[in-house]
C-alpha atoms as a PDB file:
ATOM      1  CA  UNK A   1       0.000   0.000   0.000  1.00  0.00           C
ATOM      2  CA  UNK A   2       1.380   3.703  -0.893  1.00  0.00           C
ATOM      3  CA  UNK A   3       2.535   5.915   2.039  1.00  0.00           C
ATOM      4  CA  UNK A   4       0.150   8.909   1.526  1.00  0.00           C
ATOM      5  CA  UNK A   5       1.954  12.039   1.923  1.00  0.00           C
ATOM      6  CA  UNK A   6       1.489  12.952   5.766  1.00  0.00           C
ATOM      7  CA  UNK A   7       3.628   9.490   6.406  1.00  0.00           C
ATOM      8  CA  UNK A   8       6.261  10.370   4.111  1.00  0.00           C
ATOM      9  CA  UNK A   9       6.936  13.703   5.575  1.00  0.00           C
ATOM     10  CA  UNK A  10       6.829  11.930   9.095  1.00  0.00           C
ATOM     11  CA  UNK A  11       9.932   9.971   7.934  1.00  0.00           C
ATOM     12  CA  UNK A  12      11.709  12.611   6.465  1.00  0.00           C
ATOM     13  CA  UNK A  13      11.356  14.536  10.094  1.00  0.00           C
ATOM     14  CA  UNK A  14      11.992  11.728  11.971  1.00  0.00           C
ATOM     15  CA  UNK A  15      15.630  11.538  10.489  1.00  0.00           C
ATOM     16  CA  UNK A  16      15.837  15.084  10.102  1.00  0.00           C
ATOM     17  CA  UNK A  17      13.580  16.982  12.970  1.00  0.00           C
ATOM     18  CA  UNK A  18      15.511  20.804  12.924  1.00  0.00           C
ATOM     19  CA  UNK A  19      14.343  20.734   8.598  1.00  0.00           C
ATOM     20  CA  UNK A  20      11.880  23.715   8.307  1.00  0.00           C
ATOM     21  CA  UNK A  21      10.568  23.250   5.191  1.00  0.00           C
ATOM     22  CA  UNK A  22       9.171  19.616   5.718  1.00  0.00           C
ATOM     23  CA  UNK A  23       7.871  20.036   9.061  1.00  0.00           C
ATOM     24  CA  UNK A  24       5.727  23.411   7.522  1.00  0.00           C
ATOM     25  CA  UNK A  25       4.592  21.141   4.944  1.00  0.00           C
ATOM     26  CA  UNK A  26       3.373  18.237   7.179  1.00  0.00           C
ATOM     27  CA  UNK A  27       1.446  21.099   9.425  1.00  0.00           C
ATOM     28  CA  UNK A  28       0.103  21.534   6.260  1.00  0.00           C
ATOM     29  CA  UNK A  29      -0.655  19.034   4.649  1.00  0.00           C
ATOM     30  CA  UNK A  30      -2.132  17.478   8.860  1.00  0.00           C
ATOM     31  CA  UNK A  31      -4.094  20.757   8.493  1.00  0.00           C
ATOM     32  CA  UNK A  32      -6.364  19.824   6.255  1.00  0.00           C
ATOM     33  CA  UNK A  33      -6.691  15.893   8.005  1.00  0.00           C
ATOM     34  CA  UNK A  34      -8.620  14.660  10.897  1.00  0.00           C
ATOM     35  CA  UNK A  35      -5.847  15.469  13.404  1.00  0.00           C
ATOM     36  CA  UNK A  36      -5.519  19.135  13.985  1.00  0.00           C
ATOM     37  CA  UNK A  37      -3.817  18.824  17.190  1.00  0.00           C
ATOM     38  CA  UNK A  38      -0.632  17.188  15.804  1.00  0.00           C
ATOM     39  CA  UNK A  39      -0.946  20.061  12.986  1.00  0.00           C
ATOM     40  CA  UNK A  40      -0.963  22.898  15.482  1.00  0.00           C
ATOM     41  CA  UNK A  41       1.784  21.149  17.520  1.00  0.00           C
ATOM     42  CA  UNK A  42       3.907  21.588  14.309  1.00  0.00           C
ATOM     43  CA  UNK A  43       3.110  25.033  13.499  1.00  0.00           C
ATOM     44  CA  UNK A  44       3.753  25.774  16.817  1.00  0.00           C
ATOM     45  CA  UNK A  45       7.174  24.301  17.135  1.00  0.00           C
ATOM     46  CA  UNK A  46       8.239  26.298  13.971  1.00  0.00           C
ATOM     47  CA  UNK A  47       7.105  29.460  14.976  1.00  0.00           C
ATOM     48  CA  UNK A  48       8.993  28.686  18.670  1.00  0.00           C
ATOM     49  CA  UNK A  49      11.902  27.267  17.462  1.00  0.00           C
ATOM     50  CA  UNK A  50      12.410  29.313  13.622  1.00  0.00           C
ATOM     51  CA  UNK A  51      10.709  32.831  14.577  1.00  0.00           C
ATOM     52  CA  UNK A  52      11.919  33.613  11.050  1.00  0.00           C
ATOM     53  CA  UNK A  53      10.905  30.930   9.089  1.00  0.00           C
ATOM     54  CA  UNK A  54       8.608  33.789   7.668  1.00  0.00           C
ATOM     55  CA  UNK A  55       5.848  31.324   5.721  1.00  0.00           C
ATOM     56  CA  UNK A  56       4.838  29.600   8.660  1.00  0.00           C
ATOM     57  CA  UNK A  57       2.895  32.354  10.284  1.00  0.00           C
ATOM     58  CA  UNK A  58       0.399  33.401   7.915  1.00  0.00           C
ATOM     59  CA  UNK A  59      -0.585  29.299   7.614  1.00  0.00           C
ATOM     60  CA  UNK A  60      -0.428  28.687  10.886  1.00  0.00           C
ATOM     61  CA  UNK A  61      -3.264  31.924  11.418  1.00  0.00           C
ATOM     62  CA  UNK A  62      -5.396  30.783   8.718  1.00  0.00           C
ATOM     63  CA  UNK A  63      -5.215  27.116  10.914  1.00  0.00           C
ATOM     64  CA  UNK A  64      -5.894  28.995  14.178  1.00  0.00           C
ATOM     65  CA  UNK A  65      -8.772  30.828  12.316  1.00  0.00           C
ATOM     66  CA  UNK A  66     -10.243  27.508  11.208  1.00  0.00           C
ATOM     67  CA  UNK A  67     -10.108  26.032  14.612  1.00  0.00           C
ATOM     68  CA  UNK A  68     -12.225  28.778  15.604  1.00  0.00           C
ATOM     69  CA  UNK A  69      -9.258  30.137  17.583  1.00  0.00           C
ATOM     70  CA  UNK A  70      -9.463  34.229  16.717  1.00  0.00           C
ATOM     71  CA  UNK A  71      -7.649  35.634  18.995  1.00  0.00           C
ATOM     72  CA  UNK A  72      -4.423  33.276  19.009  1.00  0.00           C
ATOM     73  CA  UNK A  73      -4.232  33.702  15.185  1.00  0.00           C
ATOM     74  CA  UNK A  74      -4.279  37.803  15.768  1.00  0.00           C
ATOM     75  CA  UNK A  75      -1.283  37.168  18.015  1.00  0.00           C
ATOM     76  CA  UNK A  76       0.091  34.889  15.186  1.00  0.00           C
ATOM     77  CA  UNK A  77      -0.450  37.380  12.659  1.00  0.00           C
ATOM     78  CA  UNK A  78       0.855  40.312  14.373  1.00  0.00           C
ATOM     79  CA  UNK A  79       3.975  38.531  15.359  1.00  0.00           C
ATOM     80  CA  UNK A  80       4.396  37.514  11.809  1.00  0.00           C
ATOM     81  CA  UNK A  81       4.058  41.418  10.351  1.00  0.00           C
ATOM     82  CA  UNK A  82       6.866  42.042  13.108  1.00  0.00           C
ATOM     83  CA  UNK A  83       9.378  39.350  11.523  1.00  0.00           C
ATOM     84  CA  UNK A  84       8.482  39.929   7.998  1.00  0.00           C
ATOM     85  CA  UNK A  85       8.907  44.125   8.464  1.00  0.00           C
ATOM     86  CA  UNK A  86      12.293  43.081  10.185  1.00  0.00           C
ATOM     87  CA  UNK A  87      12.934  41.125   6.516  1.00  0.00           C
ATOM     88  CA  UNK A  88      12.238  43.546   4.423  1.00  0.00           C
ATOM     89  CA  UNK A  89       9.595  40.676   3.282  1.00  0.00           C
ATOM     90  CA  UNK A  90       7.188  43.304   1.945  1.00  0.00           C
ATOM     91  CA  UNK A  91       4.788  41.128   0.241  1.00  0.00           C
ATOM     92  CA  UNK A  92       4.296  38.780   2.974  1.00  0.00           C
ATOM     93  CA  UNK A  93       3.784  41.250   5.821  1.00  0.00           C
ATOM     94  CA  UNK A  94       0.921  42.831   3.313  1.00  0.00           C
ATOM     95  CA  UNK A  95      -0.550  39.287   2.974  1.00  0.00           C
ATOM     96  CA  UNK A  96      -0.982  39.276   6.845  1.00  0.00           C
ATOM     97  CA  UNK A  97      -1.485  42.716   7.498  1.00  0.00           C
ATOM     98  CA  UNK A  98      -4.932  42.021   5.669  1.00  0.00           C
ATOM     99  CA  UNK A  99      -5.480  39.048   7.056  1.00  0.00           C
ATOM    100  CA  UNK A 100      -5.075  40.323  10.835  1.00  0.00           C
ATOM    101  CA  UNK A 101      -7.370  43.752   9.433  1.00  0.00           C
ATOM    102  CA  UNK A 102      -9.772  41.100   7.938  1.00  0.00           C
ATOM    103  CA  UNK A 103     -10.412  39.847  11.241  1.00  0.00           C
ATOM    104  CA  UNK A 104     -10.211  42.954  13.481  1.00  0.00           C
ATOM    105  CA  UNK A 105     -13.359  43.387  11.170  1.00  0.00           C
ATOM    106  CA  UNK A 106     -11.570  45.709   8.601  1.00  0.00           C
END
């Protein structure tokens, strides 16, 4: 039987647990799944342990959002602007500077 994605991912972080990108994409790709909780637990160890890793915070408010968790994903989301004005990353702190207006009812 084929691995679906989720499980490969798990392996590649098993032998490599500090690797950014493929623990944002199995928060990801868990974000969308029946198990939320292990999804937030890897959003949440990226934004704790790789502030910068810039992507993860506008995913990991649109998760927080979804859960029905509003005020956590405002926190997300203005933390995020913070480390993406810091990076010059203009287009991403726009992308979550409307999100975070979006839900401040904007």
């Amino acid at each position: 039987m084929e691995k679906s994605r989720a499980e490969l991912l798990s392996e590649v972080l098993q032998s490599d647990p500090d690797n950014t990108f493929v623990r944002y994409a199995l928060a990801l790709e868990l974000s969308s799944s029946t198990d939320p909780a292990t999804a937030w637990s890897h959003f949440e160890y990226l934004l704790a342990h790789h502030p910068e890793y810039s992507a993860a915070y506008f995913q990991a408010g649109k998760f927080l959002v979804k859960q029905g968790r509003v005020e956590e994903a405002k926190q997300v989301l203005a933390k995020g602007i913070e480390v993406n004005r810091r990076q010059g990353n203009q287009h991403t702190q726009s992308e979550l500077e409307a999100a975070l207006d979006e839900l401040n009812g904007g």
